[in-house]
C-alpha atoms as a PDB file:
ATOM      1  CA  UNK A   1      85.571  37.585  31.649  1.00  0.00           C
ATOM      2  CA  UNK A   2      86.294  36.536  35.374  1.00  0.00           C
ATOM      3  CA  UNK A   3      88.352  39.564  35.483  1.00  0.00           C
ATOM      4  CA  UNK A   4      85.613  41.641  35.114  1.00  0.00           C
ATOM      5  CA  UNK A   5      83.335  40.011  37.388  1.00  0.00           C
ATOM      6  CA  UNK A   6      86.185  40.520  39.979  1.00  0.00           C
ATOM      7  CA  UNK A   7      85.969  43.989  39.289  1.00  0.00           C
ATOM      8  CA  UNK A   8      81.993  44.076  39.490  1.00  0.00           C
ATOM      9  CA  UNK A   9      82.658  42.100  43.246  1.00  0.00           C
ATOM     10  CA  UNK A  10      84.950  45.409  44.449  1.00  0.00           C
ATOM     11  CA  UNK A  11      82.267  48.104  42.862  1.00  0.00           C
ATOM     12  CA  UNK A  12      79.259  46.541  43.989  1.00  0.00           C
ATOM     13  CA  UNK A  13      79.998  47.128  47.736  1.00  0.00           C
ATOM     14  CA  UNK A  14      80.722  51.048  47.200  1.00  0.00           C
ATOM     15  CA  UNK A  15      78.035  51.308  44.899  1.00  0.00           C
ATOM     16  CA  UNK A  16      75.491  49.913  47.964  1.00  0.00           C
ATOM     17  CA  UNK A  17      77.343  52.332  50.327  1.00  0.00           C
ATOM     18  CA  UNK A  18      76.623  54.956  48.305  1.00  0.00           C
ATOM     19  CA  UNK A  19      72.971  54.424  48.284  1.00  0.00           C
ATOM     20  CA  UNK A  20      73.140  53.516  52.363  1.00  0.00           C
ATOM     21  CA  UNK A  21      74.977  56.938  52.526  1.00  0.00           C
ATOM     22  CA  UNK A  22      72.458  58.915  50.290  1.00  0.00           C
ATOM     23  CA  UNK A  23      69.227  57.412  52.451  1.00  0.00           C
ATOM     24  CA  UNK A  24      70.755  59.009  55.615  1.00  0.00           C
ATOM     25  CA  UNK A  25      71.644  62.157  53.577  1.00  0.00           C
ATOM     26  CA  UNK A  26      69.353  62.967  50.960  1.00  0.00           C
ATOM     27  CA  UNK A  27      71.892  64.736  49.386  1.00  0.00           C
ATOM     28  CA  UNK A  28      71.573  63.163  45.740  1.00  0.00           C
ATOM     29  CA  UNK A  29      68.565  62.388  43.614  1.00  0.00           C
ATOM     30  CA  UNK A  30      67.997  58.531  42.774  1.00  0.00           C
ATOM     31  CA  UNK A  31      68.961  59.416  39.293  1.00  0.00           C
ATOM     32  CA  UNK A  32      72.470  61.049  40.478  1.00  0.00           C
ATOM     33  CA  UNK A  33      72.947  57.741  42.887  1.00  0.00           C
ATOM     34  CA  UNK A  34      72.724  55.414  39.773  1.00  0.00           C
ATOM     35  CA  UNK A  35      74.757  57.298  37.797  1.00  0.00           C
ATOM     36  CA  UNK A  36      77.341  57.619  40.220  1.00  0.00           C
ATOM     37  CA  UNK A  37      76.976  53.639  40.611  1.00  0.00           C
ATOM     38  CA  UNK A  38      78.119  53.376  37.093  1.00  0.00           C
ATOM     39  CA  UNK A  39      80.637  55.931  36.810  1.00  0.00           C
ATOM     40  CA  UNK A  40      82.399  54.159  39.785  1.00  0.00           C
ATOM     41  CA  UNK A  41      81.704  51.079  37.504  1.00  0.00           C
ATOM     42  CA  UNK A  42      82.989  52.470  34.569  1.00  0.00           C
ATOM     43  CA  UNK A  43      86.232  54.437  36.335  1.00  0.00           C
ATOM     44  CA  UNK A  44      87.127  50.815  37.932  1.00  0.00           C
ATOM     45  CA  UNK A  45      87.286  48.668  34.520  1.00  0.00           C
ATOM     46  CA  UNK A  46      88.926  51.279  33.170  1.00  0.00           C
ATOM     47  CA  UNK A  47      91.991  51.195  35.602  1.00  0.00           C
ATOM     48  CA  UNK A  48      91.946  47.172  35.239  1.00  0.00           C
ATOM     49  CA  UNK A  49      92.088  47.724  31.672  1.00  0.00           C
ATOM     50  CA  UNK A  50      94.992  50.444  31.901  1.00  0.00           C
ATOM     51  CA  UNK A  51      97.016  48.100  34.235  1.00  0.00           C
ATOM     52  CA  UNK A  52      96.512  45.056  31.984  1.00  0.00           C
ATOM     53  CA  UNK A  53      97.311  46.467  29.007  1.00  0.00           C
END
């Protein structure tokens, strides 16, 4: 479980920079910025689990 609360640490950061980024932009809806917040997310765990494993 720590694991994956070390992963959440690493994501969080990019997920904030991508919403920083988009307020200067505009580029993506607020929809589009939250899903790309989770597919990060999702993309990181998936590499921890693929390493542990």
């Amino acid at each position: 479980m720590l694991e994956h609360v070390a992963v959440a640490a690493v994501c969080v950061p990019l997920i904030l920079l991508i919403g920083v980024w988009n307020t200067r932009r505009r580029w993506l809806t607020p929809g589009e910025v939250r899903f790309w917040g989770v597919a990060l997310f999702i993309a990181a765990e998936l590499v921890y689990l693929g390493a542990v494993s």
